[in-house]
Protein backbone atom coordinates (compact mmCIF):
# COMPACT_ATOMS: atom_id res chain seq x y z
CA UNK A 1 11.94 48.10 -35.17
CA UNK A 2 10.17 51.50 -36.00
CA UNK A 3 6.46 52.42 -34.83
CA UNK A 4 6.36 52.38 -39.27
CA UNK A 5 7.42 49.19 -39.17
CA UNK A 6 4.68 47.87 -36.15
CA UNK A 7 2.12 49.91 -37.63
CA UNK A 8 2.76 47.66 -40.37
CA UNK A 9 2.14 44.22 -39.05
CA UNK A 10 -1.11 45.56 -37.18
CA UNK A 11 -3.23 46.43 -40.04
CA UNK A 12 -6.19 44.39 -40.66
CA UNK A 13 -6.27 43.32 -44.04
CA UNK A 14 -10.18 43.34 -44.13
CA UNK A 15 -10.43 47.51 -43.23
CA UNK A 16 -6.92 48.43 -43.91
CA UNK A 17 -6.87 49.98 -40.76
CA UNK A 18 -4.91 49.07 -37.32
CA UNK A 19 -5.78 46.60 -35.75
CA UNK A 20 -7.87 47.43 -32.81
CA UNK A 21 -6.23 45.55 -29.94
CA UNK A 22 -4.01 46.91 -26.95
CA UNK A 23 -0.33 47.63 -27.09
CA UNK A 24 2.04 46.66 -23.89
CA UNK A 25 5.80 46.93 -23.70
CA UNK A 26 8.22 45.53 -20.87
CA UNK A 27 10.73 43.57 -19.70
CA UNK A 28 10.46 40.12 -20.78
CA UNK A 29 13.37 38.64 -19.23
CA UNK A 30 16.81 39.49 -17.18
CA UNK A 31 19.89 37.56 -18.35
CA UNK A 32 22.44 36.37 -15.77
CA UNK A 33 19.91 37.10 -12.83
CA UNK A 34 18.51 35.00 -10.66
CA UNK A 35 14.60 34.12 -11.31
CA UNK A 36 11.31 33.21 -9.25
CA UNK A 37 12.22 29.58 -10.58
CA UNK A 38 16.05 29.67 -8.73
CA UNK A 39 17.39 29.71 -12.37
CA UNK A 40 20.11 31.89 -14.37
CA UNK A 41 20.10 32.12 -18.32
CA UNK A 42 23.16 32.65 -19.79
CA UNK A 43 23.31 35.82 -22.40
CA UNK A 44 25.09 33.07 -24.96
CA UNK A 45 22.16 30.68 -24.67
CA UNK A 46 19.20 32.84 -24.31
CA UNK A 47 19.71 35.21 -27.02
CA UNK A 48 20.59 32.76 -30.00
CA UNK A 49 16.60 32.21 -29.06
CA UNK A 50 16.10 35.70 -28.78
CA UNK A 51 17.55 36.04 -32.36
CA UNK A 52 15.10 33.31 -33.75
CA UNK A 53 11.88 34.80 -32.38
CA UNK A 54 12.70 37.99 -33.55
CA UNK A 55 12.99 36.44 -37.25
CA UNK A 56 9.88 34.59 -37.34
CA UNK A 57 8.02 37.62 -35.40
CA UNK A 58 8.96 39.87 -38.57
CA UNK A 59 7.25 37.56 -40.85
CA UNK A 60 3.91 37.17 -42.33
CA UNK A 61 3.16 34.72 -40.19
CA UNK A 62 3.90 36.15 -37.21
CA UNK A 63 4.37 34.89 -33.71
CA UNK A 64 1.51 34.70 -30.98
CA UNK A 65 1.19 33.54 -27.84
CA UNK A 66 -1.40 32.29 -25.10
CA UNK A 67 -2.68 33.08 -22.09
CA UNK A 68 -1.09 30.95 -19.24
CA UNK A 69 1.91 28.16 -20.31
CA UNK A 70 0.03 24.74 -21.94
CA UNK A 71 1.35 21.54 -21.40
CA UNK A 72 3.09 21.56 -24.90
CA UNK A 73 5.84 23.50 -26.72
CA UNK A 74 3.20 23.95 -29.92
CA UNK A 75 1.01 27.23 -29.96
CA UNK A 76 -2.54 26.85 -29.51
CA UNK A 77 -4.44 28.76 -32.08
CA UNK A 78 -7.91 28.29 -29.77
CA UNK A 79 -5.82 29.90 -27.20
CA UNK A 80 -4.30 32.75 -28.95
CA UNK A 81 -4.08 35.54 -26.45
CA UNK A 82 -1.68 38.27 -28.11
CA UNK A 83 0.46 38.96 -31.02
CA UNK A 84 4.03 39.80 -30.50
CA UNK A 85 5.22 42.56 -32.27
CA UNK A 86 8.44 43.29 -31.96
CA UNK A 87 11.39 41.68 -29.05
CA UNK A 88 15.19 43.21 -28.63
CA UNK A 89 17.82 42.81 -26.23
CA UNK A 90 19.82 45.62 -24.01
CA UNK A 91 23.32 45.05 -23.48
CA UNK A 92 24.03 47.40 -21.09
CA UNK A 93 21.03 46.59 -19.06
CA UNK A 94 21.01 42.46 -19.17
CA UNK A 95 17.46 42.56 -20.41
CA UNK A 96 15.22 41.26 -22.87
CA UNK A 97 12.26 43.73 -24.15
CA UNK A 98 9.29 43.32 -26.31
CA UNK A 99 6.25 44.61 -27.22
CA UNK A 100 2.75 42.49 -27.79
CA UNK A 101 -0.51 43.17 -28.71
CA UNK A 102 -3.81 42.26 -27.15
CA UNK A 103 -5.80 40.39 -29.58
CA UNK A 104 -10.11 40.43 -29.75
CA UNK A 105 -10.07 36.45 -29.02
CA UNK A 106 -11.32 34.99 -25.98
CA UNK A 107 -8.44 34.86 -23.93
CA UNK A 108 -7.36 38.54 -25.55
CA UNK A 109 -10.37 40.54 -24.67
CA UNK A 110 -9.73 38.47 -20.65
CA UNK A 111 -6.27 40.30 -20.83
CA UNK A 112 -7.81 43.19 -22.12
CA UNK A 113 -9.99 43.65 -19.02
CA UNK A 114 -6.91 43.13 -16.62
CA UNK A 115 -5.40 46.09 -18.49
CA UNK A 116 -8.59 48.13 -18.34
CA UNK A 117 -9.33 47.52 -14.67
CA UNK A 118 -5.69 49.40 -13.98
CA UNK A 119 -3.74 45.51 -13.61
CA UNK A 120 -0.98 44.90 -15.26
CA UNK A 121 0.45 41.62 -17.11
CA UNK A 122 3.14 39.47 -17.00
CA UNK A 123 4.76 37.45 -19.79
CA UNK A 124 6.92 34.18 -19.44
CA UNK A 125 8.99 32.43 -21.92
CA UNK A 126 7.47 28.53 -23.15
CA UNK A 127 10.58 27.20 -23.74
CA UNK A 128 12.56 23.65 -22.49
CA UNK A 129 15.76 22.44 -22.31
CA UNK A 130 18.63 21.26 -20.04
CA UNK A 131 19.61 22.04 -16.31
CA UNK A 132 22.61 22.31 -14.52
CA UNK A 133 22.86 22.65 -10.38
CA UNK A 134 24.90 24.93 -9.09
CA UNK A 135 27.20 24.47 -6.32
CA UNK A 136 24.93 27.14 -4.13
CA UNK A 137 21.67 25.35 -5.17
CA UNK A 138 21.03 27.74 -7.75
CA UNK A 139 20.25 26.38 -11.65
CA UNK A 140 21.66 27.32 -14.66
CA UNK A 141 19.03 26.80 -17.30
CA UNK A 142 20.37 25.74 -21.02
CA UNK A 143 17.88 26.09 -23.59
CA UNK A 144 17.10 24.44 -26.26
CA UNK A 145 13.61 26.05 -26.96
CA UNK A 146 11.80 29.15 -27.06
CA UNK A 147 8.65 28.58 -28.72
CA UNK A 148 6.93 32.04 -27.84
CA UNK A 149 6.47 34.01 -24.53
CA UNK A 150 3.16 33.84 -23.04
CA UNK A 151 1.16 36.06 -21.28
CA UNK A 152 0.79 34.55 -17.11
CA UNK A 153 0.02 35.64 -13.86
CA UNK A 154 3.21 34.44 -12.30
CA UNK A 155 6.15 35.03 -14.41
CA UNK A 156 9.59 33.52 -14.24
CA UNK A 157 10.94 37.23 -13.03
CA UNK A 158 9.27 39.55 -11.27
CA UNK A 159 9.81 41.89 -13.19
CA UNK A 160 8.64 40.94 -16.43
CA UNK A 161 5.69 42.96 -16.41
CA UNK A 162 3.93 45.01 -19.28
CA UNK A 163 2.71 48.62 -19.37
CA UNK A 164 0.08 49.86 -21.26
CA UNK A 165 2.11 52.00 -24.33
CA UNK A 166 0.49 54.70 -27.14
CA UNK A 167 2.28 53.93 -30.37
CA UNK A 168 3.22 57.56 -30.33
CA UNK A 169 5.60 56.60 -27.55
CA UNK A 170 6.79 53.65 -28.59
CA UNK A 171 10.16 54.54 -29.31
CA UNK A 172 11.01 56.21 -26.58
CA UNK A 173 12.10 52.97 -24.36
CA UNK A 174 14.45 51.63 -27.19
CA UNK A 175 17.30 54.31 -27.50
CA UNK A 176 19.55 51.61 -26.16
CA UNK A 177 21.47 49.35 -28.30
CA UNK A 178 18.60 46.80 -29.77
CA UNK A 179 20.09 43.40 -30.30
């Protein structure tokens, strides 16, 4: 996806100008590593997922997400905390990557002064499905969900956390192979 291309789905179709919110980037999930949760996710399960949200984030529509994990799969929109803009996987690096905006709502303006106050934020898949114990007491997760990936304070891997990015610099991060 091209900064043209996220410039695109940010404009507010009241000024015609961008959309006014803040722009993170990050990790959003490692595949075949271990998690915070004692689970693995399989590169064949995760990214058929992967694939979907991609799909319905490059729609009109869109895809947002909320600010902590709700009790249900369904998106909240009293709770909407960020768009997501664009998500890819790396190959060579095992990791999912993505990109959200910050929206002006309630819970996106709570984010917003995390960000400001030099925090940073993590992000979480909402998804469900199956799991299977592992002889060593590990889990291996099987999904049959990924609804969206919110925005939490304790994410399923430690390192899924967001940095503060100038559109400028967008592409920068994504010279890898982008699934």
């Amino acid at each position: 996806c091209t900064d043209e291309k996220i410039l695109s789905s940010i404009i507010d179709p009241t000024t015609g100008q961008p959309y006014p919110g803040i722009i993170l980037e990050g990790e959003f999930a490692s595949i075949d590593k271990l998690n915070n949760n004692n689970r693995y996710y399989t590169e064949e399960n995760y990214l058929k997922f992967v694939e979907l949200l991609k799909f319905e984030i490059h729609t009109k529509k869109g895809l947002y997400g909320q600010s902590e994990h709700p009790k249900s799969y369904a998106i909240d929109g009293d709770n909407l905390s960020h768009k997501i803009l664009d998500i890819w996987y790396d190959k060579a690096k095992k990791k999912v990557f993505g990109v959200i905006m910050l929206l002006n709502t309630p819970s996106g303006l709570n984010a917003q002064e995390i960000v400001k106050s030099g925090g940073q934020i993590a992000v979480s898949a909402r998804g469900g499905g199956a799991e299977v114990k592992n002889p060593d007491g590990t889990i291996t997760a099987q999904l049959k969900l990924i609804s969206t990936f919110d925005i939490v304070y304790h994410p399923g891997f430690s390192t899924a956390v967001l940095n503060y990015v100038n559109l400028k610099n967008l592409n920068e991060s994504k010279k890898q192979e982008i699934y």
